[in-house]
N, C-alpha and C. Protein backbone atom coordinates (compact mmCIF):
# COMPACT_ATOMS: atom_id res chain seq x y z
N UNK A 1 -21.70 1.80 70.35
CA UNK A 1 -22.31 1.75 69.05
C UNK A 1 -23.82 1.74 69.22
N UNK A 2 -24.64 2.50 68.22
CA UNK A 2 -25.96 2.69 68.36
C UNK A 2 -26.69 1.75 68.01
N UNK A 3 -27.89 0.82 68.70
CA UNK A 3 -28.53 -0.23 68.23
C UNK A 3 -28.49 -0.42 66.40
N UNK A 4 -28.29 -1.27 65.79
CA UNK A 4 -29.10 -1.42 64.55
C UNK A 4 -29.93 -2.57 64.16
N UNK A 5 -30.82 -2.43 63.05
CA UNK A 5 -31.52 -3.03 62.67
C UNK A 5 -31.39 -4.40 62.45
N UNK A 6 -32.21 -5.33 62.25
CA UNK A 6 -31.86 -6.74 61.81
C UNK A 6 -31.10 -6.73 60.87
N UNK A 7 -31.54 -6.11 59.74
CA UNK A 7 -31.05 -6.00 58.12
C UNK A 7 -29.44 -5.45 58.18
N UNK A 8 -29.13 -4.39 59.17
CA UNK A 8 -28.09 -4.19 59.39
C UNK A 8 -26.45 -4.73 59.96
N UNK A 9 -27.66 -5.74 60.30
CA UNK A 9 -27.03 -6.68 61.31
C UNK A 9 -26.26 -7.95 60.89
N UNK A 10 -27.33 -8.22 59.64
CA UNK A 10 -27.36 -9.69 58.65
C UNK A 10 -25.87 -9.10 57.60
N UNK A 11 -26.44 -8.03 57.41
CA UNK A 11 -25.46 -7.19 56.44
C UNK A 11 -24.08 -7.27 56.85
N UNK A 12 -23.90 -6.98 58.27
CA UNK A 12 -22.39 -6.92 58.65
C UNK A 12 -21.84 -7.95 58.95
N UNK A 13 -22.69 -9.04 59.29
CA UNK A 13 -22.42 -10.35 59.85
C UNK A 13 -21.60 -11.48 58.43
N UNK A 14 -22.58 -10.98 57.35
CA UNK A 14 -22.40 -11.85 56.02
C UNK A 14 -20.41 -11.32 55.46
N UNK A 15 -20.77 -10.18 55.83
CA UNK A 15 -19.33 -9.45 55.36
C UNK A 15 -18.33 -10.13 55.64
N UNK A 16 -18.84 -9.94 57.44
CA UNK A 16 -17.54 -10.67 58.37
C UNK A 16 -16.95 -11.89 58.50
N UNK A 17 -17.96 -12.74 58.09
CA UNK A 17 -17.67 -14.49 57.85
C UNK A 17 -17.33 -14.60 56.92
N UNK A 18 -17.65 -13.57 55.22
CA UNK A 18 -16.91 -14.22 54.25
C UNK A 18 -15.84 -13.91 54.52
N UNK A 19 -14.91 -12.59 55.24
CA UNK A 19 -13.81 -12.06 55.44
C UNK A 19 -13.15 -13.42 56.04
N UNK A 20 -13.63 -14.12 57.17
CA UNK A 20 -13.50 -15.20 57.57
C UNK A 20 -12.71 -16.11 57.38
N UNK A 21 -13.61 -16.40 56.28
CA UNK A 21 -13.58 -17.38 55.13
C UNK A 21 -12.08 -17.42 54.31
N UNK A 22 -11.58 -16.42 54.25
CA UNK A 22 -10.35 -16.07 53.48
C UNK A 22 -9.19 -16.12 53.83
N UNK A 23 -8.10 -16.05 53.07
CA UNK A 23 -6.74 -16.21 53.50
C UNK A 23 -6.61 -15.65 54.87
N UNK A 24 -5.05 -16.05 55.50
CA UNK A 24 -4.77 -15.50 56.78
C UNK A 24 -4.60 -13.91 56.67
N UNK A 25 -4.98 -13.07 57.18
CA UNK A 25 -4.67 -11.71 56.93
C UNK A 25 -2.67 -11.28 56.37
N UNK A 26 -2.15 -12.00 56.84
CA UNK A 26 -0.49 -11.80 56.45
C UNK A 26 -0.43 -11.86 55.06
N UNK A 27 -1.01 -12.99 54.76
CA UNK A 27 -1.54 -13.73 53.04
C UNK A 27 -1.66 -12.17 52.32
N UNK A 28 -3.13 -12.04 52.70
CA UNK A 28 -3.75 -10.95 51.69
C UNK A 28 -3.48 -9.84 52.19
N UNK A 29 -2.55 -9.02 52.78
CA UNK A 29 -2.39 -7.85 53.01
C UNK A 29 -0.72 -7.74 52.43
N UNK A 30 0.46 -8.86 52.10
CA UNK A 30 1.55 -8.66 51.43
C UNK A 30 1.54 -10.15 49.90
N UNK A 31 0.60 -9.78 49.22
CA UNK A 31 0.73 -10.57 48.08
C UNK A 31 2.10 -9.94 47.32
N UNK A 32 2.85 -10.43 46.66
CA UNK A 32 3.98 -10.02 45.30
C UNK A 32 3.38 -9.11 44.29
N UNK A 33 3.62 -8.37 44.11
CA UNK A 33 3.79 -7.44 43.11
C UNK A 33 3.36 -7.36 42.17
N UNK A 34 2.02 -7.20 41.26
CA UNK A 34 1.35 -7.55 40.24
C UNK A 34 0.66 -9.17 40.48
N UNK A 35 0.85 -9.51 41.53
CA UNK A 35 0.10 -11.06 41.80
C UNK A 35 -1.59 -10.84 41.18
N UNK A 36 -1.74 -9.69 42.08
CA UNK A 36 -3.65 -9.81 41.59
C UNK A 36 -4.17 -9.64 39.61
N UNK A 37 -3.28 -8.97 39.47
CA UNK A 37 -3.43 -8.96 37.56
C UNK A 37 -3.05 -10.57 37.27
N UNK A 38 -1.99 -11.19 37.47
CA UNK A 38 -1.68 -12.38 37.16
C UNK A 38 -2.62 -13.20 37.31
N UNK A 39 -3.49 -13.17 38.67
CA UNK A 39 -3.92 -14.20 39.50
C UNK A 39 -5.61 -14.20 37.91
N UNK A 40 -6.02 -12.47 37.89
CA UNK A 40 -6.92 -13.20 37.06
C UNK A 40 -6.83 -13.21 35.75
N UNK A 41 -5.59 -12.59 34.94
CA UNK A 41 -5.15 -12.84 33.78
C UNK A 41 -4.50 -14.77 33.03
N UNK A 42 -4.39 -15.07 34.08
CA UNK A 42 -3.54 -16.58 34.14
C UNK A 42 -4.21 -17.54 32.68
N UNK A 43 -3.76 -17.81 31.97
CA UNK A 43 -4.51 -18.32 30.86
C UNK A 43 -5.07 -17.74 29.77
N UNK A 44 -5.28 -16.35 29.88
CA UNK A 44 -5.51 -15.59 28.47
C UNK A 44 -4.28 -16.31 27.61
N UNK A 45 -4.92 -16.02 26.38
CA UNK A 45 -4.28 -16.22 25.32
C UNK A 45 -4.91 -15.55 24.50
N UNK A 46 -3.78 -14.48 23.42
CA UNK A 46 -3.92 -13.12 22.67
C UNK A 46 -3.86 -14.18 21.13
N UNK A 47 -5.38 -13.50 20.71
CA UNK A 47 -5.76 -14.46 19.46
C UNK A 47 -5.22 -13.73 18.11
N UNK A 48 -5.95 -12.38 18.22
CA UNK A 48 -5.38 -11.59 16.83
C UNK A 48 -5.01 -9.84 17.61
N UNK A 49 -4.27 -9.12 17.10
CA UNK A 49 -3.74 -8.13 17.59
C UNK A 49 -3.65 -7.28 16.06
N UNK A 50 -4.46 -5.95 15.90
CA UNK A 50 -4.62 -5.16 15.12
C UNK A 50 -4.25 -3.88 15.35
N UNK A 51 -4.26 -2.37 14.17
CA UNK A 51 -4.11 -1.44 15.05
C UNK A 51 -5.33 -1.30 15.68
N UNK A 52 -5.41 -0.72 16.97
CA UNK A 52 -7.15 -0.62 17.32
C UNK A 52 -7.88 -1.68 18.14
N UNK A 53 -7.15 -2.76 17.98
CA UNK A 53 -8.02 -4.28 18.70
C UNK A 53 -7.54 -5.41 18.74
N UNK A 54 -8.04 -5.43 19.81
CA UNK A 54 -7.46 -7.29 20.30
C UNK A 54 -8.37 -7.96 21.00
N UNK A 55 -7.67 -9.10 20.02
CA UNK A 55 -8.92 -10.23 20.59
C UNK A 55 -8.17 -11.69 21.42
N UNK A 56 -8.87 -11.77 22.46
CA UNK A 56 -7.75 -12.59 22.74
C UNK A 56 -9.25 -13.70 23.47
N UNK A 57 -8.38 -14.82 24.06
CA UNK A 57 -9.70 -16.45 24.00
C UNK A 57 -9.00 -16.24 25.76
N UNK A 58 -10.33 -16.89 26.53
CA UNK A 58 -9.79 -16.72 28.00
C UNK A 58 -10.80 -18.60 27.98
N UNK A 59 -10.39 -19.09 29.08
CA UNK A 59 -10.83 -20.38 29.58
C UNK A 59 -11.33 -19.98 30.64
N UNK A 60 -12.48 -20.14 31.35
CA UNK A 60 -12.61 -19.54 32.45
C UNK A 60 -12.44 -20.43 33.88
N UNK A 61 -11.61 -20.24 34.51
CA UNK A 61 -10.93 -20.69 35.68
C UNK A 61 -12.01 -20.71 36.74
N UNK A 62 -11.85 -21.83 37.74
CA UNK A 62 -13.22 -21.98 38.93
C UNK A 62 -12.15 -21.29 39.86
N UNK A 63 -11.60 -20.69 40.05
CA UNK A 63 -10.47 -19.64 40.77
C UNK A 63 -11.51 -18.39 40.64
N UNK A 64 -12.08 -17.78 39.23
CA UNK A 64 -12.65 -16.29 39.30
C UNK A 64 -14.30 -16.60 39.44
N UNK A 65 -14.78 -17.63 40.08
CA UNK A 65 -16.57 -17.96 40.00
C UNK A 65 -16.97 -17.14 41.28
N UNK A 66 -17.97 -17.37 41.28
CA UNK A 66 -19.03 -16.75 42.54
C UNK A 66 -19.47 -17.64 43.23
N UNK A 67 -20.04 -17.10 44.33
CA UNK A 67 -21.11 -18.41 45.47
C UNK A 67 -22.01 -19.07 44.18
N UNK A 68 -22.55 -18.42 42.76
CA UNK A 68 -23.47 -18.90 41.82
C UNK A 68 -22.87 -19.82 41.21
N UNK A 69 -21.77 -20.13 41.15
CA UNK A 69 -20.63 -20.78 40.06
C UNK A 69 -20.34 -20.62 38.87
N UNK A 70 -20.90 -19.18 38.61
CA UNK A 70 -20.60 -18.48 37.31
C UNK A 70 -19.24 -17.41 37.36
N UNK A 71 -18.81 -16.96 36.45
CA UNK A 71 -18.17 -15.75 36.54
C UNK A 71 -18.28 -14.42 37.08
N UNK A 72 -17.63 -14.29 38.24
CA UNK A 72 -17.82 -13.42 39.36
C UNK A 72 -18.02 -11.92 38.24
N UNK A 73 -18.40 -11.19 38.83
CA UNK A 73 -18.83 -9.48 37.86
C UNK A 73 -17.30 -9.03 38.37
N UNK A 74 -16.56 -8.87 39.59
CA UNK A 74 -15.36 -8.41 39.93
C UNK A 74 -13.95 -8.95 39.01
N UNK A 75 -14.22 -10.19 38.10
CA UNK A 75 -13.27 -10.32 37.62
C UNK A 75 -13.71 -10.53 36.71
N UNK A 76 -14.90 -10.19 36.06
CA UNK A 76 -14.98 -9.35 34.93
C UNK A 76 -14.80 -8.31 34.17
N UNK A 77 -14.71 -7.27 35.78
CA UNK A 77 -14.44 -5.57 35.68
C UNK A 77 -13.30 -5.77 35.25
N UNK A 78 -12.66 -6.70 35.68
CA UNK A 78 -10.71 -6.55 36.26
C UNK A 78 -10.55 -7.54 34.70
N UNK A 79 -11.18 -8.03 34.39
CA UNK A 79 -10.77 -8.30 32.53
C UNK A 79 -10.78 -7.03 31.78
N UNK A 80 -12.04 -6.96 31.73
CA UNK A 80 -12.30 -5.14 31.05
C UNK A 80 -10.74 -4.02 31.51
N UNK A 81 -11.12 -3.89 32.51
CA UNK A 81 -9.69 -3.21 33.08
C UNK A 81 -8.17 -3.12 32.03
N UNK A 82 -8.34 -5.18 32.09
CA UNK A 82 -6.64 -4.82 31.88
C UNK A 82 -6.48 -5.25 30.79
N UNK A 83 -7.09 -5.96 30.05
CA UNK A 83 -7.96 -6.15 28.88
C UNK A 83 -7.81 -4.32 27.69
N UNK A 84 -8.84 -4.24 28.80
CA UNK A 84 -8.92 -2.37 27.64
C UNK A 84 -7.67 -1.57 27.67
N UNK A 85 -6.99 -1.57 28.90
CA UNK A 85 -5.87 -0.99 29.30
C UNK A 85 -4.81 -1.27 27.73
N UNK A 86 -4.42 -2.60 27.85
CA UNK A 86 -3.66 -3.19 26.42
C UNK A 86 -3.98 -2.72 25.28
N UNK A 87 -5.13 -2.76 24.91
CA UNK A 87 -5.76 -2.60 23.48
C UNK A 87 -5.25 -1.02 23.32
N UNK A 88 -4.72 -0.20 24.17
CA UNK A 88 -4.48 1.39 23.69
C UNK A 88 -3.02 1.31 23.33
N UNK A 89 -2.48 -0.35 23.69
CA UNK A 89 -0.79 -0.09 23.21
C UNK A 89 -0.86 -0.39 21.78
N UNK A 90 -2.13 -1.06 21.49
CA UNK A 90 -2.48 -1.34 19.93
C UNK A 90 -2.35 -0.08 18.76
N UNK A 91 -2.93 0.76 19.65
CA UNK A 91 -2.84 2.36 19.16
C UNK A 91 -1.38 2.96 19.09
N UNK A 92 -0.71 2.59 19.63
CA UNK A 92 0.60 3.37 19.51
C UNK A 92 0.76 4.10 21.22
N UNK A 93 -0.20 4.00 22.17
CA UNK A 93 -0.11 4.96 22.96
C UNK A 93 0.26 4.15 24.24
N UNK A 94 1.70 4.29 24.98
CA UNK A 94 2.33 4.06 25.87
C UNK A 94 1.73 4.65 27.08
N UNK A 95 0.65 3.57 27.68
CA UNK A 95 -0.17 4.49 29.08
C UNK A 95 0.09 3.63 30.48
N UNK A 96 0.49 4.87 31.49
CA UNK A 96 0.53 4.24 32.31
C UNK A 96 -0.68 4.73 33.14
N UNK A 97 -1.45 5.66 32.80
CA UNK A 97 -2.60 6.06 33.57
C UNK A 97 -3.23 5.48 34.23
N UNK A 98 -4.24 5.78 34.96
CA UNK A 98 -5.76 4.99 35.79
C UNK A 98 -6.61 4.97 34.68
N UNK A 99 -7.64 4.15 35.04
CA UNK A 99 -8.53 4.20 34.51
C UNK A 99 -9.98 5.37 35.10
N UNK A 100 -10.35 5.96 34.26
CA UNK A 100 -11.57 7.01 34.45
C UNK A 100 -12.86 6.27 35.00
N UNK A 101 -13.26 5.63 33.89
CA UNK A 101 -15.17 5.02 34.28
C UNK A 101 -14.63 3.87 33.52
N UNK A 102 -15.50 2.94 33.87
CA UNK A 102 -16.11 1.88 33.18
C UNK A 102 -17.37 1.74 33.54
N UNK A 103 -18.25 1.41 32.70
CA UNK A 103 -19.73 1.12 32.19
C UNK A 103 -19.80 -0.27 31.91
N UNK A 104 -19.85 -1.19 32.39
CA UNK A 104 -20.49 -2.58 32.18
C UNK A 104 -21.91 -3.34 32.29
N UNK A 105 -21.87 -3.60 31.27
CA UNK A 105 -23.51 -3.97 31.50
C UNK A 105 -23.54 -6.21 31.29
N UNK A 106 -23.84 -6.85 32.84
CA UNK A 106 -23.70 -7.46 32.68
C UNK A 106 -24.74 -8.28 31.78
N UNK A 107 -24.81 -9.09 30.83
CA UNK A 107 -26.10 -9.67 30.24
C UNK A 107 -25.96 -11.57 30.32
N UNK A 108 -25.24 -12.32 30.51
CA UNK A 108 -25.32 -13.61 30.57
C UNK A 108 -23.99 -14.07 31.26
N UNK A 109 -24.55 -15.46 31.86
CA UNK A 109 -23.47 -15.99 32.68
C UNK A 109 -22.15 -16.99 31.63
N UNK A 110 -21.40 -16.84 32.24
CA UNK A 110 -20.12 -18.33 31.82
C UNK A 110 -19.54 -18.87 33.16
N UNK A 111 -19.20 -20.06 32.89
CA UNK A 111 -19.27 -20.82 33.99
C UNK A 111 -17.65 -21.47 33.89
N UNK A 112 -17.50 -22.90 34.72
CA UNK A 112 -16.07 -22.97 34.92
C UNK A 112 -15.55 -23.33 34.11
N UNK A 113 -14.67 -23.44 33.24
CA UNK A 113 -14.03 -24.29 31.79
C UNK A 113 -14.92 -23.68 30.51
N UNK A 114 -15.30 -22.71 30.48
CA UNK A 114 -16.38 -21.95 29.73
C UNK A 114 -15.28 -21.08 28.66
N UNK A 115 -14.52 -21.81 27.69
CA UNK A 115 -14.10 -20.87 26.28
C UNK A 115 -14.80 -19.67 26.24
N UNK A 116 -14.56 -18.32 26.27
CA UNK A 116 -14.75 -16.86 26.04
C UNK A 116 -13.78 -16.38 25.18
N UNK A 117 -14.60 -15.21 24.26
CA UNK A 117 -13.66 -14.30 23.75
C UNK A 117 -13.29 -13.13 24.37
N UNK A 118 -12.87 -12.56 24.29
CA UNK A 118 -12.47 -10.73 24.59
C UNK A 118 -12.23 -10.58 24.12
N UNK A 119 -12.78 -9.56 23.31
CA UNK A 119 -12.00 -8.47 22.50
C UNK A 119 -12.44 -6.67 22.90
N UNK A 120 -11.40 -6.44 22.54
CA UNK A 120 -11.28 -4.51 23.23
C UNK A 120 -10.91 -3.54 21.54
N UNK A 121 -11.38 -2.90 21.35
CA UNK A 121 -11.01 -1.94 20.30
C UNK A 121 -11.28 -0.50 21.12
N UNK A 122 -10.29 0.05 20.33
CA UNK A 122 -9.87 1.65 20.60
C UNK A 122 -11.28 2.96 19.68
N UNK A 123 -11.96 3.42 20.52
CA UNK A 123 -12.85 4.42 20.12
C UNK A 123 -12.04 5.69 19.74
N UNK A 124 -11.10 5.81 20.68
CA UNK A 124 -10.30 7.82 20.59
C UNK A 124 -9.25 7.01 21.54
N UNK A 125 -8.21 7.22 20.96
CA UNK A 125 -6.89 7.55 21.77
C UNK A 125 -6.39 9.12 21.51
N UNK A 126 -6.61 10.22 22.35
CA UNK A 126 -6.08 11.30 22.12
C UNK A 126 -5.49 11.70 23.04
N UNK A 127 -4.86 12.73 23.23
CA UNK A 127 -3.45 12.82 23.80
C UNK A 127 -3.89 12.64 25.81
N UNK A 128 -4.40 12.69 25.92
CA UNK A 128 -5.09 12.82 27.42
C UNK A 128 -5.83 11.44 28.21
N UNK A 129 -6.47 11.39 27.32
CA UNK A 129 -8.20 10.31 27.61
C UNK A 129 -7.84 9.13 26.15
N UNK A 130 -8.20 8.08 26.28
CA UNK A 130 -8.51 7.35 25.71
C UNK A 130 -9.90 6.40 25.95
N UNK A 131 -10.81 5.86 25.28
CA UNK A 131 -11.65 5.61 25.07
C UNK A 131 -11.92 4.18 24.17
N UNK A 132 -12.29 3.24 25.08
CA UNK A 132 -12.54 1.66 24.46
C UNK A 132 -13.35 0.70 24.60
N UNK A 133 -13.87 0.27 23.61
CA UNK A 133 -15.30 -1.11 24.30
C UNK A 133 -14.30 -2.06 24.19
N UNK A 134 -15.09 -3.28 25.47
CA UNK A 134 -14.66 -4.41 25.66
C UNK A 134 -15.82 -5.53 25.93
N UNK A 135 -15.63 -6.39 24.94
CA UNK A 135 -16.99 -7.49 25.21
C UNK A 135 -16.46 -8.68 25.16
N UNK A 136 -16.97 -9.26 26.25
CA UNK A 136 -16.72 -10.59 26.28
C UNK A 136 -18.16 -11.41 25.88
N UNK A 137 -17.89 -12.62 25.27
CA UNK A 137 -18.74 -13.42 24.41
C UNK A 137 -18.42 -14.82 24.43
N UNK A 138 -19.01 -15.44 24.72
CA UNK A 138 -19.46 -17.21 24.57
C UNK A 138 -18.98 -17.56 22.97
N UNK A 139 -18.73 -18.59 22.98
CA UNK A 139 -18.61 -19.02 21.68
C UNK A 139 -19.56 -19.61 20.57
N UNK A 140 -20.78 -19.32 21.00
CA UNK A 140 -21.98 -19.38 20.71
C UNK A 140 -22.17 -17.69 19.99
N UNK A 141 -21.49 -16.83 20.40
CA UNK A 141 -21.45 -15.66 20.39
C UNK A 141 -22.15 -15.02 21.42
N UNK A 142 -23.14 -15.59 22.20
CA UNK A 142 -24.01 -14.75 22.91
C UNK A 142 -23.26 -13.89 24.11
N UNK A 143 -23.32 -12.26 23.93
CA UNK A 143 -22.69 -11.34 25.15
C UNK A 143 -22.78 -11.47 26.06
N UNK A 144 -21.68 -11.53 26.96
CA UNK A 144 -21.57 -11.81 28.78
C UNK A 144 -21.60 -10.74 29.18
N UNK A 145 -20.79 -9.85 28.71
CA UNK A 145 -20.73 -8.53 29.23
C UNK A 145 -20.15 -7.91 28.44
N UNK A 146 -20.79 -6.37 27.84
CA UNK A 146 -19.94 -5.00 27.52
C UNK A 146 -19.93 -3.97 27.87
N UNK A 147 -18.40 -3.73 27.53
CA UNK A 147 -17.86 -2.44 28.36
C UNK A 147 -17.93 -1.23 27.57
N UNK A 148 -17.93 0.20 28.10
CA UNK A 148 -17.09 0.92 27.71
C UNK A 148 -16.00 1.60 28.75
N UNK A 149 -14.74 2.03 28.44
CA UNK A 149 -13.91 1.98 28.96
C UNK A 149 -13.23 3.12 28.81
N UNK A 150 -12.97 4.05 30.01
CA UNK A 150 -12.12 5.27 29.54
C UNK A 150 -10.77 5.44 30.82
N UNK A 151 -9.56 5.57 29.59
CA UNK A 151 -8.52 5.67 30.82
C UNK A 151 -7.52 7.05 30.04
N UNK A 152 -7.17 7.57 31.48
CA UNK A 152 -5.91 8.52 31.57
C UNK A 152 -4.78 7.76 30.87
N UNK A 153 -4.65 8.69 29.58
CA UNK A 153 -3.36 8.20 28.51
C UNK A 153 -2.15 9.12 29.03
N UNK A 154 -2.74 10.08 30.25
CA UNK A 154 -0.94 10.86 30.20
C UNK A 154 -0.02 10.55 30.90
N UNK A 155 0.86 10.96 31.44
CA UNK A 155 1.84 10.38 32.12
C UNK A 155 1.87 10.65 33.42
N UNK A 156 2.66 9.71 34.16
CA UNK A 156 2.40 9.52 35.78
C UNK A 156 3.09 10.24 36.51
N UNK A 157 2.27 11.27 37.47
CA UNK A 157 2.17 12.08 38.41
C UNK A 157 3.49 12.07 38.68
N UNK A 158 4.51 12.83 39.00
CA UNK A 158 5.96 12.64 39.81
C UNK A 158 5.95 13.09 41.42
N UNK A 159 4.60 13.51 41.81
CA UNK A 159 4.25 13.91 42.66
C UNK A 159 4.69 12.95 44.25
């Protein structure tokens, strides 16, 4: 391997100790079957359900924080995710697709035991693509983060 830099060095080192840091590799390489949706869905609770939107209240668990002790951005995405994913069954539209992009723009922290809302509404569900914001909000109202959200509405590859 070719010399590298300090910075390069700090970089791979930080990786490797948090890797470390973590379950036994057996652990995290055969979790159960939908474990990781569960693991950060655990405690939602679905407040109002419309055509078009749902709003549902999350508690925020010291399970999804950061080294900051706020709400990690990774299980924020993964709210948005599965979060927006739902809100298109609101629509009528049975998807098992991927998701395309998400756009998140993070703007304020929540912390551990921190009441949040989510709510996701449907922009375009059309036969292909669907299209949805998702914002999560303090109960103060002030925005943690919003999304926009686009996922493959067609059906899964038989490939």
């Amino acid at each position: 391997m070719a010399s590298t830099s300090p910075a390069l060095e700090k970089a791979r080192r930080l990786l490797e100790e948090a890797a470390a840091e973590s379950l036994p590799t057996e652990q995290v390489d055969a979790p159960p079957s939908g474990f990781y949706d569960a693991f950060v869905l655990c405690g939602i609770r679905v407040h109002a359900v419309e055509p078009g939107r749902l709003l549902c209240h999350f508690t925020v668990p010291s399970r999804l924080l950061n080294s900051g002790s706020f709400l990690h951005g990774g299980a924020t995405a993964s709210l948005v995710d599965l979060v927006g994913s739902a809100v298109f069954y609101t629509a009528g539209v049975q998807t098992r697709g991927s998701p395309l992009e998400m756009n998140i723009s993070y703007l304020d922290a929540a912390f551990s035991d921190e009441e949040i809302d989510i709510e996701a509404k449907v922009l375009r569900a059309g036969k292909a693509v669907g299209v949805a914001t998702v914002e999560l909000k303090k109960k103060s109202g002030k925005i943690i983060a919003q999304a926009r959200y686009s996922k493959y509405l067609g059906p899964s590859s038989k490939l």
